[in-house]
N, C-alpha and C. Protein backbone atom coordinates (compact mmCIF):
# COMPACT_ATOMS: atom_id res chain seq x y z
N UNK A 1 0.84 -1.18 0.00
CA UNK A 1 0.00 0.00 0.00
C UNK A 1 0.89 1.24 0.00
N UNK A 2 1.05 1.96 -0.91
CA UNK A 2 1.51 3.65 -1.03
C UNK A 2 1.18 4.07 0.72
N UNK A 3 2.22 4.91 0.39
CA UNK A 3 2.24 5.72 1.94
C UNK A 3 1.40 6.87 1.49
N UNK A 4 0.25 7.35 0.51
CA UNK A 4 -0.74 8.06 0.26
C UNK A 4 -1.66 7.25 0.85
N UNK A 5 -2.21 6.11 0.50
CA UNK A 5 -3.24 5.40 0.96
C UNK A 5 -3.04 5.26 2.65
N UNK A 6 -2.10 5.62 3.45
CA UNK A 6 -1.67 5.26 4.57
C UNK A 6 -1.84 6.32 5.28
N UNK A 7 -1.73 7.79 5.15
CA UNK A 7 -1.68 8.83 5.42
C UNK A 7 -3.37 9.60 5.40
N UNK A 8 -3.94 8.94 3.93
CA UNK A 8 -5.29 9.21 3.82
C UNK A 8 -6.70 8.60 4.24
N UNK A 9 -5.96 7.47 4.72
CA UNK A 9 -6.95 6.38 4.94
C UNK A 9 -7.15 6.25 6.95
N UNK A 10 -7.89 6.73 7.22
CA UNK A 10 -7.64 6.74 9.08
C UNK A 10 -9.34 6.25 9.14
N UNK A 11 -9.09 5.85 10.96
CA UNK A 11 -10.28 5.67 11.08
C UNK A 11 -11.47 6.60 11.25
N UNK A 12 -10.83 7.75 11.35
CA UNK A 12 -11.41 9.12 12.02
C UNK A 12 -12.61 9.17 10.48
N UNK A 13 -11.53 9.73 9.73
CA UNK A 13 -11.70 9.79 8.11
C UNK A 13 -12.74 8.79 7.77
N UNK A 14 -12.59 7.64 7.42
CA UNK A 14 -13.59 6.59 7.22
C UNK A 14 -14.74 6.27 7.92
N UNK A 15 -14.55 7.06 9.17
CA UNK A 15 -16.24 6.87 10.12
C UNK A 15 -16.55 8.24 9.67
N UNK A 16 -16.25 9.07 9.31
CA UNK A 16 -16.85 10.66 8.80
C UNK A 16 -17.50 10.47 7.36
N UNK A 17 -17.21 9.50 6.58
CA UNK A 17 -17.15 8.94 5.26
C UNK A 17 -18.52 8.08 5.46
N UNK A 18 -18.85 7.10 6.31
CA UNK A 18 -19.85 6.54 6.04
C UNK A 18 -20.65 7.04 6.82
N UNK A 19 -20.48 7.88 8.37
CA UNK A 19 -21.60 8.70 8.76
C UNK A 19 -22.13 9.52 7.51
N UNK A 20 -21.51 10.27 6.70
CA UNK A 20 -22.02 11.10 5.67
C UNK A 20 -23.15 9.98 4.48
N UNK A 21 -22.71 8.89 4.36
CA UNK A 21 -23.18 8.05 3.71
C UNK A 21 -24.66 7.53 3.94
N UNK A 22 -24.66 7.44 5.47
CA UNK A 22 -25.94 7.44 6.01
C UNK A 22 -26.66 8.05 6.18
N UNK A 23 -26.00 9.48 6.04
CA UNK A 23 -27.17 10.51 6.41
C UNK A 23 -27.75 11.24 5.28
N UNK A 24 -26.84 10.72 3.81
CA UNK A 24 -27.73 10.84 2.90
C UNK A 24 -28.58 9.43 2.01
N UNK A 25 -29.48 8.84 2.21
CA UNK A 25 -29.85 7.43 1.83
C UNK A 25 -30.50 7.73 0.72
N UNK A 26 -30.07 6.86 -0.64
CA UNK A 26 -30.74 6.86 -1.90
C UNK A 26 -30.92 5.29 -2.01
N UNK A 27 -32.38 5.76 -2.67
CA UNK A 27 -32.45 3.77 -3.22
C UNK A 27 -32.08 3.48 -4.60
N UNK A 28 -32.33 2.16 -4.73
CA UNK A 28 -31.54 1.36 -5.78
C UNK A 28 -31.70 2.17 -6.90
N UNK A 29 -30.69 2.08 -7.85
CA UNK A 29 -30.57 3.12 -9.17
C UNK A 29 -30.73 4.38 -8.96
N UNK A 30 -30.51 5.50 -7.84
CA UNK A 30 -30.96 6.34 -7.37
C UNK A 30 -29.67 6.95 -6.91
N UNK A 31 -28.29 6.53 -6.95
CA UNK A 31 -27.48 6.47 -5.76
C UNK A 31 -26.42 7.05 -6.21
N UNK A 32 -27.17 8.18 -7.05
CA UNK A 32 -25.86 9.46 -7.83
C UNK A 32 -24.88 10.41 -7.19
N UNK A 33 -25.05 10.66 -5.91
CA UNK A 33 -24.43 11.56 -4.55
C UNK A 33 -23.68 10.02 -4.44
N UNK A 34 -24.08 9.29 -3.97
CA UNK A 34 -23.37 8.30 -3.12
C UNK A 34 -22.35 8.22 -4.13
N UNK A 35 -22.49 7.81 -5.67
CA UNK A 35 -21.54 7.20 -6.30
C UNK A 35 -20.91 8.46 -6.83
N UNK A 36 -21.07 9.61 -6.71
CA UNK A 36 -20.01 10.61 -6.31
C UNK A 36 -19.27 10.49 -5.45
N UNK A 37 -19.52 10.70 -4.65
CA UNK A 37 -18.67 10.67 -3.23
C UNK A 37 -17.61 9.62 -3.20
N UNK A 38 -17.96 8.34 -3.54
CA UNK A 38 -17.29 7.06 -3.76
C UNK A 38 -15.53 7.86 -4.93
N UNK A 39 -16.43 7.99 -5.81
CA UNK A 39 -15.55 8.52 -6.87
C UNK A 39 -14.54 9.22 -6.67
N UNK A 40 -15.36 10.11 -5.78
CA UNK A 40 -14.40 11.71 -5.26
C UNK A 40 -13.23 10.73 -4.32
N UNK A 41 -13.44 10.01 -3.07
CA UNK A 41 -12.38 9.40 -2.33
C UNK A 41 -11.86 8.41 -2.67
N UNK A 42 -12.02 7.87 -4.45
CA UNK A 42 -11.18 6.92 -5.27
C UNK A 42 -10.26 7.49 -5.73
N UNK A 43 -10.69 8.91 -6.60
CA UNK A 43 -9.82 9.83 -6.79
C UNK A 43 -8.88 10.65 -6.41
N UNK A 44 -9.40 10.98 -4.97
CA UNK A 44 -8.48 11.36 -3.84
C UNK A 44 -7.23 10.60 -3.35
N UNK A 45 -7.37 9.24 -3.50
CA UNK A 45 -6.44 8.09 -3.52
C UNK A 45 -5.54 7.60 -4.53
N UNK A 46 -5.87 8.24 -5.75
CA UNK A 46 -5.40 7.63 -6.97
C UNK A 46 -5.93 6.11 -7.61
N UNK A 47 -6.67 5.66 -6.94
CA UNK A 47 -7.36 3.90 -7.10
C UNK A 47 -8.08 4.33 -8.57
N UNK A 48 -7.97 3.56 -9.32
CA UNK A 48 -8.74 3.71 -10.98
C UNK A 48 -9.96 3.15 -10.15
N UNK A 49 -10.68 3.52 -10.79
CA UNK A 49 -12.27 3.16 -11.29
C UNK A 49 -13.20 3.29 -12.31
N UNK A 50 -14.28 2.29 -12.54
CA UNK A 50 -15.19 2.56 -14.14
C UNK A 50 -16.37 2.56 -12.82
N UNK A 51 -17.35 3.60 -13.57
CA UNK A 51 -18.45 3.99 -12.90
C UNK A 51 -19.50 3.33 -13.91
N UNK A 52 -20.69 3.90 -14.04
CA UNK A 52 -22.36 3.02 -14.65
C UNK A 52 -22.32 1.81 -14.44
N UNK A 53 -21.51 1.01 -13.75
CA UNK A 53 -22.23 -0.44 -14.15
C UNK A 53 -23.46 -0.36 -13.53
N UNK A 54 -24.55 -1.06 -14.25
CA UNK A 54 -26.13 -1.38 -13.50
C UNK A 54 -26.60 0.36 -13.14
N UNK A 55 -26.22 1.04 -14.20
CA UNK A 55 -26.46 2.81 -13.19
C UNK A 55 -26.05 3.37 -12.51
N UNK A 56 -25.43 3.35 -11.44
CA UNK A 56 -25.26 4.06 -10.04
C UNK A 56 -23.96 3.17 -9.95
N UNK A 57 -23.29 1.62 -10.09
CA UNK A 57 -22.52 0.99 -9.45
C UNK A 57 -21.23 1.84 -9.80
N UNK A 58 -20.08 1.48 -9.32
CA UNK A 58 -18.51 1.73 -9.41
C UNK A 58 -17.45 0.60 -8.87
N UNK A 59 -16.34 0.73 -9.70
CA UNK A 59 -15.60 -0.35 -9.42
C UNK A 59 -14.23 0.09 -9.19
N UNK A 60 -13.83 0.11 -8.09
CA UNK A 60 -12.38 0.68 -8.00
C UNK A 60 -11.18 -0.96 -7.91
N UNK A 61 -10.63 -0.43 -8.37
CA UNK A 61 -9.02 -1.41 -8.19
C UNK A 61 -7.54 -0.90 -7.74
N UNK A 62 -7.41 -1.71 -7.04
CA UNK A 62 -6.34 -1.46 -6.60
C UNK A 62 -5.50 -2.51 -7.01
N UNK A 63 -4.04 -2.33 -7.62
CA UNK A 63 -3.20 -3.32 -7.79
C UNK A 63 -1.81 -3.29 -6.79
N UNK A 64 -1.74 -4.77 -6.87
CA UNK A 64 -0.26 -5.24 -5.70
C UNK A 64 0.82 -4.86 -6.69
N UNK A 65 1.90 -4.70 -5.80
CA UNK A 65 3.13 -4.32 -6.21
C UNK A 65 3.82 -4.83 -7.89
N UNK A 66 4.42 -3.65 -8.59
CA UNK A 66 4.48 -4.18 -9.84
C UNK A 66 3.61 -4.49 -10.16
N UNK A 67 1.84 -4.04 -10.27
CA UNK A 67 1.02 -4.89 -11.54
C UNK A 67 0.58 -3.40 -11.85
N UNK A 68 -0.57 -4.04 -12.74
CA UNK A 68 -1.06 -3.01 -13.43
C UNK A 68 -2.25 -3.50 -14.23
N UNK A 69 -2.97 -2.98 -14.48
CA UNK A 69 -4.39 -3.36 -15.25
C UNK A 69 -4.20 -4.26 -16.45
N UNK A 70 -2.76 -4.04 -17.26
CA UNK A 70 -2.54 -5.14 -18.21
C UNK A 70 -2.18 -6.05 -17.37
N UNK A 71 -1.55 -6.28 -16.24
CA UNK A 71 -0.89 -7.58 -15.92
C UNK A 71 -1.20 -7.69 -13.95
N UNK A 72 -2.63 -7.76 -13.48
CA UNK A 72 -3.35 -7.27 -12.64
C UNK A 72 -2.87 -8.82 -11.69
N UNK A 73 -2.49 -9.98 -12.09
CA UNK A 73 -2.06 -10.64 -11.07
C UNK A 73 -3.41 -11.50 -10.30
N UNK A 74 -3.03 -12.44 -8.97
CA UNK A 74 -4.22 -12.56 -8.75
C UNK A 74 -5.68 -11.62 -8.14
N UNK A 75 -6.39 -11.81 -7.79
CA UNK A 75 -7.22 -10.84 -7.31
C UNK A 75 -8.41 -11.46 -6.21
N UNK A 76 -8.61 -10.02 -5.69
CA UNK A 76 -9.63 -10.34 -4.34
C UNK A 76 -11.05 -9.28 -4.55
N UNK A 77 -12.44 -10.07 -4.68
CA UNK A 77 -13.29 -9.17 -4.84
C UNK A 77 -13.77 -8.78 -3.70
N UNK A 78 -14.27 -7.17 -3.38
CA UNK A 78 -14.82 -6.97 -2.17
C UNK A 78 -16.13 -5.86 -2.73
N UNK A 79 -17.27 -7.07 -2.24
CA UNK A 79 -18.48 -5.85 -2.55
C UNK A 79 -19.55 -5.08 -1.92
N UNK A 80 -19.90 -4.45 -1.99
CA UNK A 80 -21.02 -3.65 -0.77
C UNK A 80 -22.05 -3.04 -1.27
N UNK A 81 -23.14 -3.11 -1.08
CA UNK A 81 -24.13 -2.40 -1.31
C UNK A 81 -24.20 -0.87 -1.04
N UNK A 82 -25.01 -0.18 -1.94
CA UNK A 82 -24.82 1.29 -1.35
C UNK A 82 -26.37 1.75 -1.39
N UNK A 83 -27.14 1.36 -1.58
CA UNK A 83 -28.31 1.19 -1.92
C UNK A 83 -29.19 1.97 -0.25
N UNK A 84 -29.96 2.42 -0.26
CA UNK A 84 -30.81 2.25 1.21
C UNK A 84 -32.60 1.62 0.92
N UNK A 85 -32.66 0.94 2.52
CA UNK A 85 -34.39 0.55 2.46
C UNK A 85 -35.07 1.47 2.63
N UNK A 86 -36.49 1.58 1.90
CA UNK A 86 -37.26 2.50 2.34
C UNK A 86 -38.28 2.43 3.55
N UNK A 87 -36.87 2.65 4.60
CA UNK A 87 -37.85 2.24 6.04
C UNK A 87 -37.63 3.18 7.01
N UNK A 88 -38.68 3.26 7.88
CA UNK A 88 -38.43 4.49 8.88
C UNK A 88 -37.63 4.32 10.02
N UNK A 89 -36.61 4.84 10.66
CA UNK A 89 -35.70 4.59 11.77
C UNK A 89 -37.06 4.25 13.21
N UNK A 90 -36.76 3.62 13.56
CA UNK A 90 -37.85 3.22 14.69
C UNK A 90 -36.83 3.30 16.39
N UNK A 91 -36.11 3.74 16.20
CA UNK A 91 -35.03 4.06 17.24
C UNK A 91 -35.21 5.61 17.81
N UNK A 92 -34.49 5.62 19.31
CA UNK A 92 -34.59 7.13 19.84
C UNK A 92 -32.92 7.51 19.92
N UNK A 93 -32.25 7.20 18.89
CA UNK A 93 -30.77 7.24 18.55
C UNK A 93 -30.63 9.06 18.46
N UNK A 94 -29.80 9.83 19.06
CA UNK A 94 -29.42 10.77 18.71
C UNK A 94 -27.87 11.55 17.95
């Protein structure tokens, strides 16, 4: 991992990242902010990504040492939904 990804990547940072995530909820095919935002802190990182798949999806990659998109090596998929339910918080969470 680049000492960019190391420097940019904290936990502080990444719980500010998906609090923001939650507090804006779009549903399925809907999820044009979200897959901004995604974009914006792929970009911020340097990680390539192709955006529209299925509408709204994005795909970032990261490659191990010495590779590169021609010669990408083995690989590990990691996927997540970004999607929200259309349900009402039933909690007294503040």
């Amino acid at each position: 991992m680049s000492s960019k990804y190391r420097t940019t990547l904290n936990v502080k940072r990444l719980t500010e990242f998906r609090h923001d995530l939650h507090m804006h909820p779009e549903l399925k095919f809907m999820e044009h902010r979200t897959s901004d935002k995604i974009a914006a802190f792929l970009t911020e990182l340097d990680i390539p990504y192709k955006r529209g798949l299925a509408s709204t999806g994005i795909v970032g990659s990261i490659y191990g040492k010495n590779r590169s998109a021609n010669d990408p090596g083995p690989a590990l998929g990691i996927r997540a939904d970004i999607d929200a339910l259309p349900l009402e918080e039933a909690n007294k969470f503040t």
